[in-house]
N, C-alpha and C. Protein backbone atom coordinates (compact mmCIF):
# COMPACT_ATOMS: atom_id res chain seq x y z
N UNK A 1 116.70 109.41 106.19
CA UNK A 1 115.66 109.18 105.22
C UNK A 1 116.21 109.50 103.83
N UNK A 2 116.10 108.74 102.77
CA UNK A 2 116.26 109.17 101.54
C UNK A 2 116.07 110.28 100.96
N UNK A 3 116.24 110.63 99.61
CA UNK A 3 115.54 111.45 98.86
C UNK A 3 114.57 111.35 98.58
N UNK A 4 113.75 109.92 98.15
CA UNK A 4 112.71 109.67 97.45
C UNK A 4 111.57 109.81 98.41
N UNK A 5 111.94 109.50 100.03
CA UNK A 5 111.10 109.36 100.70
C UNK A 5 111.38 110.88 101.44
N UNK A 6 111.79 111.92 101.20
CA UNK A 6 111.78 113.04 102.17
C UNK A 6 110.69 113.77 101.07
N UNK A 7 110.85 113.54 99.59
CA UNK A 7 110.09 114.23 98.51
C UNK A 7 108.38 113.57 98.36
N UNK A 8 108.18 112.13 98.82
CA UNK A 8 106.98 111.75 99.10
C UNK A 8 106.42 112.41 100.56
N UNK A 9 107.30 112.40 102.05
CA UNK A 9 106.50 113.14 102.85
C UNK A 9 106.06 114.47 102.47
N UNK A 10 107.12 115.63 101.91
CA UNK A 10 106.46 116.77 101.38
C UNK A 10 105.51 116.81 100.96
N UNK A 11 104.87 115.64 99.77
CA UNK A 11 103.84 115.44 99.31
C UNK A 11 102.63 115.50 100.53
N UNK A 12 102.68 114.64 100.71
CA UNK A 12 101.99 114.15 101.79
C UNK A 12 101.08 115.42 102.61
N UNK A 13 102.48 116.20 103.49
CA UNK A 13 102.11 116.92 104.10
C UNK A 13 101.30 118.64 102.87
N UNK A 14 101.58 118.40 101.95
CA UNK A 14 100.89 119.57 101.29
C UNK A 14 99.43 118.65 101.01
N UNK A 15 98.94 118.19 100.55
CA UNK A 15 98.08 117.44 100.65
C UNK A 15 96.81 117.28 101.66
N UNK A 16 97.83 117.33 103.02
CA UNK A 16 96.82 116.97 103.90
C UNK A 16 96.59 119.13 104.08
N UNK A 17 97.86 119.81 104.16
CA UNK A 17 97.35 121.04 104.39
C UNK A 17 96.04 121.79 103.57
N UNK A 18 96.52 121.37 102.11
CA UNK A 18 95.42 121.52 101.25
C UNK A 18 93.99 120.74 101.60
N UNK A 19 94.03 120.31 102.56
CA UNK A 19 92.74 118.96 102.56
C UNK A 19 91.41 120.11 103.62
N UNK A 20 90.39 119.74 103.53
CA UNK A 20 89.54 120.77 104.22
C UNK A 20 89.66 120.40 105.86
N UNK A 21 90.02 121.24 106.34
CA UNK A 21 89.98 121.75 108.04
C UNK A 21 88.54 121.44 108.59
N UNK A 22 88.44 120.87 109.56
CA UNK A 22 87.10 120.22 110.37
C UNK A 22 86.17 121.66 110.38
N UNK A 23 86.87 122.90 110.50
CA UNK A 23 86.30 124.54 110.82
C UNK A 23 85.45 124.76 109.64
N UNK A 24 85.99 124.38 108.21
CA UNK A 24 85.73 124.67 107.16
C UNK A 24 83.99 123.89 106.73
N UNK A 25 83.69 122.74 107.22
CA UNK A 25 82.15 121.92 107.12
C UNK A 25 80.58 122.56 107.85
N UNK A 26 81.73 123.70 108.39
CA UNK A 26 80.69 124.74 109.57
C UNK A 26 79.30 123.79 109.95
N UNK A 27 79.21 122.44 110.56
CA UNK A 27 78.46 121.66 111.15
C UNK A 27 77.88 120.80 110.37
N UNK A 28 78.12 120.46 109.03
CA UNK A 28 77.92 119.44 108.27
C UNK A 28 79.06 118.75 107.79
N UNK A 29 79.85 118.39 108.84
CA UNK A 29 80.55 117.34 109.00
C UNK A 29 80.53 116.09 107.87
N UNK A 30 80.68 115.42 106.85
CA UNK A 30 80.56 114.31 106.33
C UNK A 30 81.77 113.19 106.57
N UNK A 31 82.18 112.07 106.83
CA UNK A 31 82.78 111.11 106.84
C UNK A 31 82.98 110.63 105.17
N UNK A 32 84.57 110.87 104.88
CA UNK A 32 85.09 110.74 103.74
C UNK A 32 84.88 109.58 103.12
N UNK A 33 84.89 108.75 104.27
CA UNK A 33 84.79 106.80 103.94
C UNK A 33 83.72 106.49 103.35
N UNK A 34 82.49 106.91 104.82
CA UNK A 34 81.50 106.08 104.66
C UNK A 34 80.55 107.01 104.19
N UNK A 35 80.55 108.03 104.52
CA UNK A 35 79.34 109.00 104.35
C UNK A 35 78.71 109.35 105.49
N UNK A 36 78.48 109.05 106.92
CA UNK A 36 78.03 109.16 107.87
C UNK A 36 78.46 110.63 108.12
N UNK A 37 77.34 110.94 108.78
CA UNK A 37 77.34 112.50 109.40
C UNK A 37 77.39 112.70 110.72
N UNK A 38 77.49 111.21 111.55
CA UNK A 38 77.40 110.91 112.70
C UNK A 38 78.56 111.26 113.67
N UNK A 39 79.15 111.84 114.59
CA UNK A 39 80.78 111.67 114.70
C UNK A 39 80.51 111.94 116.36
N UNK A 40 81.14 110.82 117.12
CA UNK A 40 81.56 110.51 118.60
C UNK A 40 83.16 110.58 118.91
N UNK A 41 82.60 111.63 120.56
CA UNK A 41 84.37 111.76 121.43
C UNK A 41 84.81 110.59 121.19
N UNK A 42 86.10 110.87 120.89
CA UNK A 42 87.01 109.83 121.21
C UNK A 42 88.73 110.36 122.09
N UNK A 43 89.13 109.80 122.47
CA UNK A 43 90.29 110.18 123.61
C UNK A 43 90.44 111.65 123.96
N UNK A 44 89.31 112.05 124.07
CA UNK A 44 89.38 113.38 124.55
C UNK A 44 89.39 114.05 123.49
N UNK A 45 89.06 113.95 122.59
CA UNK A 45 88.80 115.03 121.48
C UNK A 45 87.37 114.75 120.79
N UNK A 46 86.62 115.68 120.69
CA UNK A 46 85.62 116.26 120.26
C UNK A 46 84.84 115.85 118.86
N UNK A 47 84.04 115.08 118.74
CA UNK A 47 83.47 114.48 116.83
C UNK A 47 84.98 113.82 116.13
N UNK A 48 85.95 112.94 117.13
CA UNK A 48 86.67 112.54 116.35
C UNK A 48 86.63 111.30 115.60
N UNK A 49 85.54 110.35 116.51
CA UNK A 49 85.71 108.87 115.63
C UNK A 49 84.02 108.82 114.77
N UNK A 50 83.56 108.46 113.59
CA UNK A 50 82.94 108.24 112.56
C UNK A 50 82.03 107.35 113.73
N UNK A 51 80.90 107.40 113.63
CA UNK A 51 80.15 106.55 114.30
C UNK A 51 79.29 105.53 113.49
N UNK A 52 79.68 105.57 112.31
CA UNK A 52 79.81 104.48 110.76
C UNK A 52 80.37 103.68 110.79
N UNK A 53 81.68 104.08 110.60
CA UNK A 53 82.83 103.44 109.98
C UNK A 53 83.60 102.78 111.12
N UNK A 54 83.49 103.60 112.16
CA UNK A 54 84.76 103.88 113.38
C UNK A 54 85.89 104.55 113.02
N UNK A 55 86.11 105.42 111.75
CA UNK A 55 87.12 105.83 111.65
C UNK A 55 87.60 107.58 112.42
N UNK A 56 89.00 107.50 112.49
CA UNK A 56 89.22 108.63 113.18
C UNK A 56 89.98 109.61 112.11
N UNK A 57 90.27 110.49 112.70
CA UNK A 57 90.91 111.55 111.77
C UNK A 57 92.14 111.09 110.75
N UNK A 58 93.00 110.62 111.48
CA UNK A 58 94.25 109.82 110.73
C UNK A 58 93.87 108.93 109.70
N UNK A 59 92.50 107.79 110.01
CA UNK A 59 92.18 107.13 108.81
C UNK A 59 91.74 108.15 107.76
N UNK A 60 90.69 109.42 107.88
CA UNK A 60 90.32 109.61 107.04
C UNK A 60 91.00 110.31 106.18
N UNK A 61 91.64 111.29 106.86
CA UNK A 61 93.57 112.04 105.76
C UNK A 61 93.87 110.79 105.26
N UNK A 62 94.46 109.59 105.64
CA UNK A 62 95.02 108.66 104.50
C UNK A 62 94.25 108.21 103.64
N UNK A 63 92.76 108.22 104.00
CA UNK A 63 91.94 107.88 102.38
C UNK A 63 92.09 109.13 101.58
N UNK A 64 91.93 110.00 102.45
CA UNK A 64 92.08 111.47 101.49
C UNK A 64 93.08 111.43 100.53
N UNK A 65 94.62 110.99 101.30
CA UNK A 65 95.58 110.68 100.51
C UNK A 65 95.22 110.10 99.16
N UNK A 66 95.26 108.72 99.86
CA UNK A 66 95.25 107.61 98.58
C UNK A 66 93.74 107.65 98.54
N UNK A 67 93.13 108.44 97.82
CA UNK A 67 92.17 108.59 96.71
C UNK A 67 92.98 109.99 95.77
N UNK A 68 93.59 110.99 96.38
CA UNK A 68 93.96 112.01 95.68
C UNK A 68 95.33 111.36 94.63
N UNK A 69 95.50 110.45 95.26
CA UNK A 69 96.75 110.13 94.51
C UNK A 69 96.64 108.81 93.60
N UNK A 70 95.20 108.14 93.60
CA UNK A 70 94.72 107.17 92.54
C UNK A 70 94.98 106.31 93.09
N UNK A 71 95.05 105.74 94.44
CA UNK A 71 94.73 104.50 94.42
C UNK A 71 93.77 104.06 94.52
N UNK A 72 92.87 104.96 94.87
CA UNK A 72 91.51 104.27 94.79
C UNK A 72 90.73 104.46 93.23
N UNK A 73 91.45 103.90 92.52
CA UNK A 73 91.35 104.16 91.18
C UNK A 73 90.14 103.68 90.73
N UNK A 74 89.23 103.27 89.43
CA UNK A 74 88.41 102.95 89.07
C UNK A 74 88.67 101.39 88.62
N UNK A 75 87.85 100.52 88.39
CA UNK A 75 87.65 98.98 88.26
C UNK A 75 88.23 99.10 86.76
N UNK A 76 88.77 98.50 86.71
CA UNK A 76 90.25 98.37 84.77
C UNK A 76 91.34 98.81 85.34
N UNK A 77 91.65 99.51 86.65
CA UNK A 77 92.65 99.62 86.46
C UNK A 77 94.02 99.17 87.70
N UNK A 78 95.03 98.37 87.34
CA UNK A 78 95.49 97.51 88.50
C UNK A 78 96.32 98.75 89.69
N UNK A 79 96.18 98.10 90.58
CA UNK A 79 97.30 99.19 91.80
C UNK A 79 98.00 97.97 92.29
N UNK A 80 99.15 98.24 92.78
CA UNK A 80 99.46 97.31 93.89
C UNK A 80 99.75 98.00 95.30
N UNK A 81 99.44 97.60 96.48
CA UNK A 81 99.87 98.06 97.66
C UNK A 81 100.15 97.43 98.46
N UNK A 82 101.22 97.79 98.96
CA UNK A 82 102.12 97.19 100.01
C UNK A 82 102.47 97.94 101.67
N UNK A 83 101.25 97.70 102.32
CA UNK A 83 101.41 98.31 103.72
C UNK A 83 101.56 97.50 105.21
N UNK A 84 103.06 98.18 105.77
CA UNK A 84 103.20 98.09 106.89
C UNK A 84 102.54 98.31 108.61
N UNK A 85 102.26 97.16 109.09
CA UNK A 85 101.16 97.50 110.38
C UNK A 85 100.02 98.15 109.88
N UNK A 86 99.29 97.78 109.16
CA UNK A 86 98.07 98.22 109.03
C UNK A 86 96.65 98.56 110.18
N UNK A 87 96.24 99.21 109.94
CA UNK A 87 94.75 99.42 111.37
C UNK A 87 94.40 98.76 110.48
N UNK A 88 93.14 97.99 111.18
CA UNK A 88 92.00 97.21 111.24
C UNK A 88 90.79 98.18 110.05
N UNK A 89 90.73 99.02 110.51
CA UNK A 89 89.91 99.65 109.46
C UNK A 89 90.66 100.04 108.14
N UNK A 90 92.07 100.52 108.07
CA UNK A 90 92.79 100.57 106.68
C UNK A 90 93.39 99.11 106.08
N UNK A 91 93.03 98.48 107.18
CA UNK A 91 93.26 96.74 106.42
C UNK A 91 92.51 96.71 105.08
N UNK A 92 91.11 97.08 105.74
CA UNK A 92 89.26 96.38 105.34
C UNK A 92 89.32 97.74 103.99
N UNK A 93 89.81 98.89 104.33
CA UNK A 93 89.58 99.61 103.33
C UNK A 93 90.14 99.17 102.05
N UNK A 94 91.79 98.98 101.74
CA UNK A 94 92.48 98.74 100.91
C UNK A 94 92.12 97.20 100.70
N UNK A 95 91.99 96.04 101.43
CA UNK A 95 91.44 94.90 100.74
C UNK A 95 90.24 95.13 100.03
N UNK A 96 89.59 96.13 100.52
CA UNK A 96 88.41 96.21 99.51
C UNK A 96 87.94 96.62 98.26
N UNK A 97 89.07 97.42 98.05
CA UNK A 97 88.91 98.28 96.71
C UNK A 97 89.30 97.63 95.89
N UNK A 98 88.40 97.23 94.68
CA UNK A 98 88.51 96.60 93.62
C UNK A 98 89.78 97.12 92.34
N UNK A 99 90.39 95.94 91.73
CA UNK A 99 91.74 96.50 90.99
C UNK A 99 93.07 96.77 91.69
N UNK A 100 92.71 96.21 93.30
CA UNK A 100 93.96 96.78 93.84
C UNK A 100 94.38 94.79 94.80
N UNK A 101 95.54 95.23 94.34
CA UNK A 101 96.35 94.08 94.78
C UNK A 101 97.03 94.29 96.17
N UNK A 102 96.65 94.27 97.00
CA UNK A 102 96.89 94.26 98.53
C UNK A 102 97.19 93.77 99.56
N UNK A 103 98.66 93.72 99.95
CA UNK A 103 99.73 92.73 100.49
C UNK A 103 99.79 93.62 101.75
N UNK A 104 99.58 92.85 102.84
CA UNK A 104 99.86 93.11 103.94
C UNK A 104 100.63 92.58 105.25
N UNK A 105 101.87 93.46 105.64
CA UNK A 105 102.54 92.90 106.30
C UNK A 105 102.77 93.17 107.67
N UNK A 106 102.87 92.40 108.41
CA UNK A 106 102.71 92.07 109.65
C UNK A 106 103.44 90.60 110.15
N UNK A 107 103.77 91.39 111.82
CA UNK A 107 104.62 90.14 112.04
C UNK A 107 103.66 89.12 113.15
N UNK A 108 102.80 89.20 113.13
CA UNK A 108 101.32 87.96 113.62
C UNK A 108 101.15 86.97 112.50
């Protein structure tokens, strides 16, 4: 792995450590995406998928991400993004956000 990309995972991973722990909502749970307070088992783990959105833990750390880091910026201002194998729900997220130019690649 590069430099550039061993200094973006660091990021990353401080980020998500800094990010609030499921322990920390002490039963008011909110869904980062959608807002739903709703949350269903999923593969054996406990309030993991959004019963909103469908999203699971992994989607919602990467919005966490990319909102902490401006891509989900405000309408004036351009982003571009360029993501590999996208989920179905981080497809719909990032095509959706207005100001953002969103290229997605896939080999289908």
């Amino acid at each position: 792995m590069t430099y550039a990309g061993l200094v973006a995972l660091a990021r990353i991973k401080d980020l998500v450590r800094r990010s609030p722990q499921p322990d920390e909502f002490a039963g008011s749970r909110v869904c980062n995406i959608c807002g739903s307070t709703r949350f269903l088992d999923f593969g054996g783990r406990a309030s993991a998928q959004c019963a909103g959105c469908t999203s699971l833990e992994r989607h919602r750390v990467c919005f966490e991400v990319y909102r902490r880091e401006g891509l989900l910026a405000p309408a004036g201002t351009e982003r571009r993004v360029l993501q590999f194998a996208p989920e179905l729900i981080t497809h719909n997220l990032l095509g959706d956000v207005t100001g953002t130019t969103y290229i997605c690649s896939d080999r289908r």
